[in-house]
Protein backbone atom coordinates (compact mmCIF):
# COMPACT_ATOMS: atom_id res chain seq x y z
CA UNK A 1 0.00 0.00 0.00
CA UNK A 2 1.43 3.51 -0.74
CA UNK A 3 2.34 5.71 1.83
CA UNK A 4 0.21 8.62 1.87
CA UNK A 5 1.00 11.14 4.80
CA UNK A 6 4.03 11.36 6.76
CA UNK A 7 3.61 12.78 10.20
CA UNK A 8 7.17 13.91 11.33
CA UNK A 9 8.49 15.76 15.01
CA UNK A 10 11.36 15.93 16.86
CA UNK A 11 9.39 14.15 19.40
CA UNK A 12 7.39 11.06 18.85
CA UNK A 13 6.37 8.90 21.81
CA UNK A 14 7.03 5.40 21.18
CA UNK A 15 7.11 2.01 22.93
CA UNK A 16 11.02 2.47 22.88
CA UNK A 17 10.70 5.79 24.12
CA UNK A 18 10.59 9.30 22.64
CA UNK A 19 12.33 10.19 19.91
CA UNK A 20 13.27 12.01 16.50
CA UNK A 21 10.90 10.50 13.98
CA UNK A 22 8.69 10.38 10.93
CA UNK A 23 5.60 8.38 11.34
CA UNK A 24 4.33 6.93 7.86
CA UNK A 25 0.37 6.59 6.98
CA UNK A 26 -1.28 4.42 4.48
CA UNK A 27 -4.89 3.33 4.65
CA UNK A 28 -5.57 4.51 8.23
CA UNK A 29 -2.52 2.53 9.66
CA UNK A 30 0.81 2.95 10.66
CA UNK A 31 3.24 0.89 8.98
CA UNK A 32 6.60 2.74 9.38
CA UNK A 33 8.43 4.84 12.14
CA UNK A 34 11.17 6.04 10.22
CA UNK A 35 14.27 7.66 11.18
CA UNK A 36 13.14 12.21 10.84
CA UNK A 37 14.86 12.59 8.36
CA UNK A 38 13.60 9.34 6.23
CA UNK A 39 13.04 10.76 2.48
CA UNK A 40 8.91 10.81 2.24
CA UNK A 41 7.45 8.55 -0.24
CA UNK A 42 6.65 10.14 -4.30
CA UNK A 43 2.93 11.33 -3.59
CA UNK A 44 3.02 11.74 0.33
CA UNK A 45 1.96 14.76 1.88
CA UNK A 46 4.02 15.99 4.80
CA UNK A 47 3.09 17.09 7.96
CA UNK A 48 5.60 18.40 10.29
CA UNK A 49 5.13 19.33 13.98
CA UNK A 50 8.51 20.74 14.35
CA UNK A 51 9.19 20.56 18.22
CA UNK A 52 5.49 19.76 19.17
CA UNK A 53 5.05 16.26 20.74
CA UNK A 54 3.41 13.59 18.59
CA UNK A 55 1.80 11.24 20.92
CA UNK A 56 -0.71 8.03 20.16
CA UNK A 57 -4.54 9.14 20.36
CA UNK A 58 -5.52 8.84 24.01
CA UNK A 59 -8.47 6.02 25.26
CA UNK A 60 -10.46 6.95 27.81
CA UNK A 61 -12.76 4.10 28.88
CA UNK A 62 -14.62 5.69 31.48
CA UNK A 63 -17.29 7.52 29.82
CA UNK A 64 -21.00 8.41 30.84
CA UNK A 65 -22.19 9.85 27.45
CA UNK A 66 -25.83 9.35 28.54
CA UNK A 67 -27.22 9.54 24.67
CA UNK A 68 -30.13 8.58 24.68
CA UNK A 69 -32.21 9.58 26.87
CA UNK A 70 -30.54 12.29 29.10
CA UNK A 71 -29.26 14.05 25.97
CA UNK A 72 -29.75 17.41 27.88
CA UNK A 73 -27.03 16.13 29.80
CA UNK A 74 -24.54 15.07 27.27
CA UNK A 75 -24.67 13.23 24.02
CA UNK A 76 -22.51 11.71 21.61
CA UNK A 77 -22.18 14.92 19.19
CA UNK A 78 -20.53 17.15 22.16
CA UNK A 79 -19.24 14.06 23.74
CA UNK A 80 -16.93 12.90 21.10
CA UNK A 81 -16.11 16.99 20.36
CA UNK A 82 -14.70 17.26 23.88
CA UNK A 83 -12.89 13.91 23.45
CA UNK A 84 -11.00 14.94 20.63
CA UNK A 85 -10.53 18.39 21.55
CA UNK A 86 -8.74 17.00 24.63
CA UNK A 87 -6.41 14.40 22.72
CA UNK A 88 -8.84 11.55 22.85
CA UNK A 89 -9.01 9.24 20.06
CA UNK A 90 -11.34 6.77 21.46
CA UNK A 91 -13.79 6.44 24.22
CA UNK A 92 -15.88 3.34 25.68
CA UNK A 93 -19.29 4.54 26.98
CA UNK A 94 -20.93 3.08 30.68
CA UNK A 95 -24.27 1.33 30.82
CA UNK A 96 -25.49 4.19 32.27
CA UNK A 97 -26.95 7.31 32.68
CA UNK A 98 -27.97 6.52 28.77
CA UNK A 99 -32.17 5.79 28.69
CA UNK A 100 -32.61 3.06 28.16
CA UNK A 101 -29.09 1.00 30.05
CA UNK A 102 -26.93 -0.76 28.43
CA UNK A 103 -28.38 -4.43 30.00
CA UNK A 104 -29.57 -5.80 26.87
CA UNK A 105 -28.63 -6.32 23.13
CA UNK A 106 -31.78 -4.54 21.97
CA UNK A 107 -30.21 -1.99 23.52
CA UNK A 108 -27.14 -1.35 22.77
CA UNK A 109 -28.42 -1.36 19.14
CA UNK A 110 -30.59 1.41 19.99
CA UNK A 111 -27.58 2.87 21.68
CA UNK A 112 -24.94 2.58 18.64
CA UNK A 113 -27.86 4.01 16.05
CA UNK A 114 -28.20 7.07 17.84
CA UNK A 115 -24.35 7.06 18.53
CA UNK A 116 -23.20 6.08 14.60
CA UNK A 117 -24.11 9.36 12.85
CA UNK A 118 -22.90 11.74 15.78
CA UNK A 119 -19.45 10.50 17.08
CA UNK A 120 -16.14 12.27 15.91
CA UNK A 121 -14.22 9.59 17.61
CA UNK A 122 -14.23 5.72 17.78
CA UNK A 123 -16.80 4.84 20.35
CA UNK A 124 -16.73 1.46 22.07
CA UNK A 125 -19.77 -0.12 24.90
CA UNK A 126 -19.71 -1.49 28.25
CA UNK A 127 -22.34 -3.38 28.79
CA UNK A 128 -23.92 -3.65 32.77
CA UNK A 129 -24.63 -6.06 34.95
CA UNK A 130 -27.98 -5.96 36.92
CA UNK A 131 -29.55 -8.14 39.40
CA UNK A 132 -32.25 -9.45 37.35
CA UNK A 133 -29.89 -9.79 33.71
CA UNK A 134 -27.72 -12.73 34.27
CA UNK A 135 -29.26 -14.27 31.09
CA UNK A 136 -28.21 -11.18 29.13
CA UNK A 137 -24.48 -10.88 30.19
CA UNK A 138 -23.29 -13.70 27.13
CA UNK A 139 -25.32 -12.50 24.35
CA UNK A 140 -24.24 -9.19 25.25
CA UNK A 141 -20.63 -9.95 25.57
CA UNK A 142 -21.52 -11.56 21.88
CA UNK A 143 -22.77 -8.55 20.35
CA UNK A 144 -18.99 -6.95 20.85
CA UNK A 145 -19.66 -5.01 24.91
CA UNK A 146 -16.01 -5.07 26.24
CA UNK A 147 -17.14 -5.79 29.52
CA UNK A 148 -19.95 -5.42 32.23
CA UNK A 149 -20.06 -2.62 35.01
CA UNK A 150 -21.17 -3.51 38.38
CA UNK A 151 -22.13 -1.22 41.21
CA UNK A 152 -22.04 -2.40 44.71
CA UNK A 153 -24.16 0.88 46.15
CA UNK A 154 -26.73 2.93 44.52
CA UNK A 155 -26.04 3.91 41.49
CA UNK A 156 -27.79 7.23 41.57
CA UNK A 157 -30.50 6.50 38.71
CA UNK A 158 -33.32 3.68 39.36
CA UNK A 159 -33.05 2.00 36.31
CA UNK A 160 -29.47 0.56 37.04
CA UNK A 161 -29.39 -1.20 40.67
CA UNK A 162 -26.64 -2.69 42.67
CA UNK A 163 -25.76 -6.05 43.33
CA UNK A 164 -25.80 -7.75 46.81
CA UNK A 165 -23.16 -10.11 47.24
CA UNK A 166 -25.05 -13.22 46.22
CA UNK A 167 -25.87 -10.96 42.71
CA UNK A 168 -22.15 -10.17 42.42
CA UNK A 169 -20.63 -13.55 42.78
CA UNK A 170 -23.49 -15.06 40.51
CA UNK A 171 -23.21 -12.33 37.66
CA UNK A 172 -19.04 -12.69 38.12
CA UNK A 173 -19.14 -16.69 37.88
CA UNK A 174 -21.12 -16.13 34.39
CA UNK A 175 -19.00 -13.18 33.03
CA UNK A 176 -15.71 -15.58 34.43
CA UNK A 177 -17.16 -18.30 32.58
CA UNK A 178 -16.98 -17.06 29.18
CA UNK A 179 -13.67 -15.15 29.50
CA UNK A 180 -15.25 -11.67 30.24
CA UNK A 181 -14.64 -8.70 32.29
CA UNK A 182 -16.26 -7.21 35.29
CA UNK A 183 -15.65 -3.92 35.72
CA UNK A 184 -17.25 -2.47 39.99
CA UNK A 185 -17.67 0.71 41.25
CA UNK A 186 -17.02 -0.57 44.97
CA UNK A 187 -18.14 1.45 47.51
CA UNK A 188 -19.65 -0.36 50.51
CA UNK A 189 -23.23 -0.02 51.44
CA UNK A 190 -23.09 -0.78 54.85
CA UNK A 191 -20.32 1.38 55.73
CA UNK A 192 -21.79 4.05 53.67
CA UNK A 193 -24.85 3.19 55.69
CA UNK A 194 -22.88 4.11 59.08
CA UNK A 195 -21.45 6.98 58.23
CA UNK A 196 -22.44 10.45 59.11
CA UNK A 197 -25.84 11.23 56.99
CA UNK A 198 -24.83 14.92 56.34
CA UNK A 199 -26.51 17.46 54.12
CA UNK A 200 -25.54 21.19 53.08
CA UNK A 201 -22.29 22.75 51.65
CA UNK A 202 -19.86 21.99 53.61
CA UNK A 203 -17.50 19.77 51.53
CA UNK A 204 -15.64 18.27 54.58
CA UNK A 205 -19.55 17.10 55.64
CA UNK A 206 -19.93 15.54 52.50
CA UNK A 207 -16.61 13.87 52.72
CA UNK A 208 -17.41 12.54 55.89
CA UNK A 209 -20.47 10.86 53.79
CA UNK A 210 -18.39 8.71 51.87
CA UNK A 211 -15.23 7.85 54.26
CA UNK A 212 -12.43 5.63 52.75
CA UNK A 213 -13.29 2.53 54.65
CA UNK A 214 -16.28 1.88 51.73
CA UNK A 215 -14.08 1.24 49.38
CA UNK A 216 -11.71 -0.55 51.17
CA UNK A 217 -14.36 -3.03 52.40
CA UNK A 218 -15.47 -2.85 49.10
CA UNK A 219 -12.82 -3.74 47.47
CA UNK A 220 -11.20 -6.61 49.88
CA UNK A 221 -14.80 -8.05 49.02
CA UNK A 222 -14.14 -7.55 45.46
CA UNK A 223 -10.76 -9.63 45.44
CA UNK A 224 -12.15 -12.45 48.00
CA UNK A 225 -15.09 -13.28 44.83
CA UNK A 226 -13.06 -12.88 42.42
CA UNK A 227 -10.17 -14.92 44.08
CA UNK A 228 -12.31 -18.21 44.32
CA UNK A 229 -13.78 -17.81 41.20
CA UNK A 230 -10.32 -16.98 39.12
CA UNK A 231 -12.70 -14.17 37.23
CA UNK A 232 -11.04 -10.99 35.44
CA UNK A 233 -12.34 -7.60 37.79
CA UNK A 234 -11.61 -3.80 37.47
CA UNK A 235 -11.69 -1.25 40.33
CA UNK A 236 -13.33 1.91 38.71
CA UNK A 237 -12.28 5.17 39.82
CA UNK A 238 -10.19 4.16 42.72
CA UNK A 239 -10.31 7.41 45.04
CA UNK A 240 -8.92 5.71 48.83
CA UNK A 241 -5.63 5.22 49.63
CA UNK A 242 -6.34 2.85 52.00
CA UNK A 243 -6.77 0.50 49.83
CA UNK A 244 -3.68 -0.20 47.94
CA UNK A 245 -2.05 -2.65 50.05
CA UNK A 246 -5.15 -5.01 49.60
CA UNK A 247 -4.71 -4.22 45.80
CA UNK A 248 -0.91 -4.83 45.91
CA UNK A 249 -1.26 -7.85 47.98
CA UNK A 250 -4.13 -9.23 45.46
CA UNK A 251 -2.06 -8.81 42.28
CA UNK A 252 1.30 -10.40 44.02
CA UNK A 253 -1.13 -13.22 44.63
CA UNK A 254 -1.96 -13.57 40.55
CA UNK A 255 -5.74 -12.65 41.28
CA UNK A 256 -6.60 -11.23 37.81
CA UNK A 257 -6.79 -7.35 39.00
CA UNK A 258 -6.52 -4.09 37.46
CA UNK A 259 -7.61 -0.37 38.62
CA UNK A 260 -8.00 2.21 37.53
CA UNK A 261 -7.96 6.37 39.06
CA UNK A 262 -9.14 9.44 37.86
CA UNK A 263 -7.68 13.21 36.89
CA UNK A 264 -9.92 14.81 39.85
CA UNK A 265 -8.39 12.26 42.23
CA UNK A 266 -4.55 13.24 40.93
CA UNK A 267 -5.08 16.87 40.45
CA UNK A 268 -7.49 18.46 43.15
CA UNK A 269 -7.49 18.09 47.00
CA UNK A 270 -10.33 18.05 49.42
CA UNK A 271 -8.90 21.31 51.04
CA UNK A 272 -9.01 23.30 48.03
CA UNK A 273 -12.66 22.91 47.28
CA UNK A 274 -14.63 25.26 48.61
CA UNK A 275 -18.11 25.07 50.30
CA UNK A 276 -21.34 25.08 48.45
CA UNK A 277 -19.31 23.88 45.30
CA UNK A 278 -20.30 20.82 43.98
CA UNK A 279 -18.69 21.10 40.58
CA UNK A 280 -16.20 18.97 42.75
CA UNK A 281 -18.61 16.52 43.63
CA UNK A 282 -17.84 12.76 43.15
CA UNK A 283 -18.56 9.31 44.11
CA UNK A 284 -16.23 8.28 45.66
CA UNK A 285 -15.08 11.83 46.63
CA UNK A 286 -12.04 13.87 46.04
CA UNK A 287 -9.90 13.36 49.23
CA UNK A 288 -6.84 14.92 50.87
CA UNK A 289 -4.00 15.95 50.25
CA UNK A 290 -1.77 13.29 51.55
CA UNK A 291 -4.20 10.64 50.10
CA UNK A 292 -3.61 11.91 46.61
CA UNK A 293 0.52 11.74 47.19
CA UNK A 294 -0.01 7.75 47.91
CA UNK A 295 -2.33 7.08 44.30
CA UNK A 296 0.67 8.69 42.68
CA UNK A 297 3.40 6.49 44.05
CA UNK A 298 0.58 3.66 43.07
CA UNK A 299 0.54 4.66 39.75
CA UNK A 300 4.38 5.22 39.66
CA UNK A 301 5.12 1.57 40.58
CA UNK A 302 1.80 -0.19 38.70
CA UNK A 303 -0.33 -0.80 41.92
CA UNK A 304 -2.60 1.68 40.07
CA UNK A 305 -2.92 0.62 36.06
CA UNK A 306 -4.24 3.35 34.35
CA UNK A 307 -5.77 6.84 34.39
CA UNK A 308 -9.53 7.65 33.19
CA UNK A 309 -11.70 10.71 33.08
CA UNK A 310 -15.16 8.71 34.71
CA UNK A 311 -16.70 12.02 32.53
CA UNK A 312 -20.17 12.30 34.37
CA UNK A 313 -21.57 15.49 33.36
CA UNK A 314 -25.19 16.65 34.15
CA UNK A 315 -27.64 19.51 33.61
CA UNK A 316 -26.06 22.74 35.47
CA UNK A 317 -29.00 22.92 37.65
CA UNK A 318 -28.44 19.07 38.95
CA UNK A 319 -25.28 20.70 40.45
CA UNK A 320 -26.56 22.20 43.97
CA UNK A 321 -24.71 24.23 46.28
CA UNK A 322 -25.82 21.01 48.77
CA UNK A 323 -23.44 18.58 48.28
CA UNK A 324 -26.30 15.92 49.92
CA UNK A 325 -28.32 16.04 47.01
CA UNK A 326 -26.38 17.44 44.05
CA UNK A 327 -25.26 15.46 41.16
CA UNK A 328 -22.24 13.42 41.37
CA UNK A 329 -20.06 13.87 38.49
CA UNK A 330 -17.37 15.68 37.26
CA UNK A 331 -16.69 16.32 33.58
CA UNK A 332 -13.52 15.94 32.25
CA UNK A 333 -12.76 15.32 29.13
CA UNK A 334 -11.26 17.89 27.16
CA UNK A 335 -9.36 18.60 30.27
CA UNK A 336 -7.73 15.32 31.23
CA UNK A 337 -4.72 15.19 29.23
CA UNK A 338 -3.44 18.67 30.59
CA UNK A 339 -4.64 18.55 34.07
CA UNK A 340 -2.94 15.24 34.56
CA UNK A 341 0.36 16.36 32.74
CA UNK A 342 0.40 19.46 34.41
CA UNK A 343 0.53 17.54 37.98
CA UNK A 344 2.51 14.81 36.52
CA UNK A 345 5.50 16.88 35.28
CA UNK A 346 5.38 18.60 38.73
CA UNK A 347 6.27 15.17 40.55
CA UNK A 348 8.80 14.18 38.26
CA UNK A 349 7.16 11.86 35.55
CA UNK A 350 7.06 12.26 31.96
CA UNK A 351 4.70 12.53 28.81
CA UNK A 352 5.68 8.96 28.48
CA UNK A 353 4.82 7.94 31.66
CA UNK A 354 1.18 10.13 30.86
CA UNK A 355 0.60 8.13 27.45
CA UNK A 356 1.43 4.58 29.09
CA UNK A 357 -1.42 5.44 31.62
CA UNK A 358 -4.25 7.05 29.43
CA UNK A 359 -3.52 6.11 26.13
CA UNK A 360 -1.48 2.20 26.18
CA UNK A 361 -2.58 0.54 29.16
CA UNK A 362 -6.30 1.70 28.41
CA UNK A 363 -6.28 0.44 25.30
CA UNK A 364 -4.58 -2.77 26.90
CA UNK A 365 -7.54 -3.57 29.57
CA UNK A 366 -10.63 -3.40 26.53
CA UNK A 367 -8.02 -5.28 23.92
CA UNK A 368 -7.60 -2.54 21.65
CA UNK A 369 -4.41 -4.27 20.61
CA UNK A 370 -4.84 -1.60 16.74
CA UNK A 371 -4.56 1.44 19.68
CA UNK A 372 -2.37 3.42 22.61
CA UNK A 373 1.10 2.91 20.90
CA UNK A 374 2.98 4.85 17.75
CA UNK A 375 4.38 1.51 15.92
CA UNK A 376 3.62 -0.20 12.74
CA UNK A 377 0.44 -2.04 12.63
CA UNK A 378 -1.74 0.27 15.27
CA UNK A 379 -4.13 2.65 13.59
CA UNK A 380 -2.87 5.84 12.66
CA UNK A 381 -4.48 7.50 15.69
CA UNK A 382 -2.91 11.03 17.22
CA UNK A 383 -3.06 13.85 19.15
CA UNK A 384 -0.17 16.32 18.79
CA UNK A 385 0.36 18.45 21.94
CA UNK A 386 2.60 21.55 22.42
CA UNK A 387 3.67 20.74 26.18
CA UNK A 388 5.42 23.37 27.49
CA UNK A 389 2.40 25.99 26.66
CA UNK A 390 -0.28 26.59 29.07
CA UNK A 391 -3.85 28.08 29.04
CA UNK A 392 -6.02 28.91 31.72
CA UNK A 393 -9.22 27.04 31.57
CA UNK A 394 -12.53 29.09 30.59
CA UNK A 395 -15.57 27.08 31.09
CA UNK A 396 -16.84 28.76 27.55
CA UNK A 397 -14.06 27.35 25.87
CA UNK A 398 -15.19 23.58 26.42
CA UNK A 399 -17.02 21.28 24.10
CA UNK A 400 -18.91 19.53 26.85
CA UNK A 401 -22.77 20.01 26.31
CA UNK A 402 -23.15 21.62 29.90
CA UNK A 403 -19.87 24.05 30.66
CA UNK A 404 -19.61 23.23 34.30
CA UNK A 405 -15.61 22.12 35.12
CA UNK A 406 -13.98 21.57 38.65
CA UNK A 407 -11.22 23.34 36.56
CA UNK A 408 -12.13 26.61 35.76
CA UNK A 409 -9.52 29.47 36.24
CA UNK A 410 -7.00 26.95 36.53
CA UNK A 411 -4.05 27.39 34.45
CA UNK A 412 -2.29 23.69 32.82
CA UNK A 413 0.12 22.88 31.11
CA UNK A 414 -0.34 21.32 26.93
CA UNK A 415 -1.98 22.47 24.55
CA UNK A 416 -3.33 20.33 21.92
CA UNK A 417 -2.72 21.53 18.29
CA UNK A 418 -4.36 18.95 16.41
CA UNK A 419 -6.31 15.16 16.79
CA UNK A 420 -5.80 12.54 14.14
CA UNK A 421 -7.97 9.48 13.83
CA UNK A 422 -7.15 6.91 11.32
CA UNK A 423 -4.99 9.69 9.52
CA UNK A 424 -7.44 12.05 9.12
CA UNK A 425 -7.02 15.10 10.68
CA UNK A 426 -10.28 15.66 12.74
CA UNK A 427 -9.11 18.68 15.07
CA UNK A 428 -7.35 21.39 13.76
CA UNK A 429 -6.95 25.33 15.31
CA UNK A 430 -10.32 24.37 17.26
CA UNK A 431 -12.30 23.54 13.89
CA UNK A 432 -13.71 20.07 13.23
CA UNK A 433 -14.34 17.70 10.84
CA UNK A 434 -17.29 16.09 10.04
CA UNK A 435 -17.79 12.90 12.36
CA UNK A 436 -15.43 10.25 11.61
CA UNK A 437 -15.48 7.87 14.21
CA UNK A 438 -16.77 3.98 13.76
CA UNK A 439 -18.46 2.12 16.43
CA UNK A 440 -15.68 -0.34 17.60
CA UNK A 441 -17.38 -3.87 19.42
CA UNK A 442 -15.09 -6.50 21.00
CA UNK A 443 -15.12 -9.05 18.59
CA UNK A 444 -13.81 -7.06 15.81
């Protein structure tokens, strides 16, 4: 096949590290990283980024897109804009907040026909895992879901309960038995239960609400199922601290573990949010200080695997100066790659170490072996980021459908110049292209 673009920059992210390069496109794939100064192909057209980092297209896959159904919300139109605007290349959607779930193959076909014509990105589904929809879990994990979200507390909406314990280990021994994954928000009900019940806007009430000790319990429950039944599990959105000795202890035992954090969780600190502000809200909450210096030494030495926006956005009238009753969610997606570069380069990691957790090992946990690396063979997915420029965040600025950010005023570090998906340019100088993105399922 003949080469038809050449991407080239005097810094390219690769598996081997970053380097000098010239990245060569034909038919929507990579199939040469060339030395820079590697003569371009009779008919290629050139692209150079001149000192501007060329990195592989980020994957988030921890993404509430809620389309349809709660399109006033979100959707996949401003969804997949503020993905790509941020760096993102690909995104797998939750179950949930979406009317109707994501518990059925009906629908998730009505799911990807409203998402097929609207996304700018590569969209992949989660399916989820109720306690009445054992008999669903195979056919869905036929139909192409890359996995089935749990929760282990109220989920917020009434049309996607939790599981008791019985429900979990019964809905895990089917997804184990056909090779899938079960992917938990795991937060305790009983301890969530016993703690304070504390309303208003206060923030340190609120965090009192949801104390670590959930998810640790939580979680050691978590490993103890999944333990005896040798099943695959994932720890969404890990926020306590506490609990990464159980999760350290679990994977030196070979109990088939990953986990996952968040930007919010890496970036802001329980003492810096101020009362009545629930832009900050979370479940499980942002939490101090010196809880957020232990998930980065997790994430330095793999306790933690990866690094995902859990994008939750909602109406701007859902978010309440009472942290009791206001929506849970923060939204994050154009915002992700900077605000977690920004911190990271701070404590002494590198863009490398940013792409391995957001863009490879993401891509890595749904088996999107064709994304999350710049080498021949992967699709010829982008984002090119100036890293050393910064921009103070404007809430008018962002794509998201509803312009409320836990980030506003803040000023981060990387700019992204341009998005690339399949070697189309589909961000550019903050104009668009038309939608480009395909509907990606497991089997394929």
């Amino acid at each position: 096949m003949n080469v038809e673009l050449v991407l080239r920059s005097t810094r390219v992210i690769t598996p081997e590290g970053t380097r000098a390069a010239s990245v060569a496109v034909a038919g929507g794939k990579i199939v040469a990283v060339d030395a820079y100064d590697a003569e371009v192909p009779d008919g290629a057209r050139l692209e150079d980024f001149g000192d501007d980092t060329l990195l592989p297209g980020l994957v988030d896959t921890h993404v509430h897109v809620n389309d349809p159904g709660r399109t006033e919300w979100e959707g996949f139109w401003t969804a997949t804009r503020a993905a790509a605007a941020g760096g993102i290349t690909t995104l797998v959607d939750m179950p949930l907040n979406s009317l109707p779930p994501t518990t059925t193959v009906d629908n998730l076909r009505t799911k990807q026909d409203v998402a097929r014509a609207k996304a700018h990105i590569d969209v992949g589904f989660w399916g989820g895992a109720l306690p009445d929809n054992v008999k669903d879990l195979k056919p869905l994990h036929d139909a192409g879901v890359y996995g089935f979200k749990c929760f282990l507390s109220p989920s917020g909406v009434d049309e996607f309960p939790e599981l008791n314990q019985d429900q979990l280990t019964a809905s895990m021994a089917e997804i184990a038995g056909f090779g899938g994954l079960l992917i938990v928000h795991a937060e305790d009900p009983h301890e969530l239960d016993a703690a304070p019940h504390k309303s208003g806007p206060k923030y340190a009430d609120y965090l009192q609400t949801r104390p670590r000790i959930s998810e640790d319990t939580a979680i050691e429950g978590l490993i103890a199922v999944a333990k005896r039944l040798g099943a695959r599990v994932h720890v969404l959105h890990l926020s306590s601290s506490d609990a990464l000795p159980l999760i350290a202890a679990a994977k030196r035992e070979g109990v088939r573990l990953t986990v996952e954090t968040c930007p919010h969780y890496l970036t802001l600190t329980a003492e810096e949010v101020p009362d009545g502000a629930s832009e900050f809200k979370c479940c499980p909450p942002i939490r101090e200080a010196d809880n957020q210096d232990l998930l980065w030494e997790a994430l330095a030495d793999g306790t933690i695997d990866c690094v995902v926006t859990d994008h939750s956005p909602s109406t701007a009238d859902l978010k309440t100066d009472d942290f009791a009753t206001a929506w849970g969610g923060i939204s994050g997606l154009q915002l992700s790659l900077p605000a977690v570069w920004t911190e990271a380069r701070k404590r002494g990691h590198s863009l490398e170490d940013v792409v391995r957790w957001m863009s490879t090992r993401t891509a890595h946990l749904v088996g999107l072996d064709q994304k999350g690396a710049i080498e021949a063979g992967r699709d010829a997915d982008f984002a090119v980021l100036a890293p050393d420029e910064t921009f103070t965040v404007d809430p008018a600025e962002l794509q998201h459908r509803n312009r409320v950010t836990a980030y506003a005023g803040k000023t981060l570090s990387g700019v992204v110049k341009s998005t690339w998906l399949r070697g189309e340019r589909i961000l550019h100088g903050g104009e668009f292209s038309e939608p480009a993105g395909r509907l990606l399922e497991r089997n394929n």
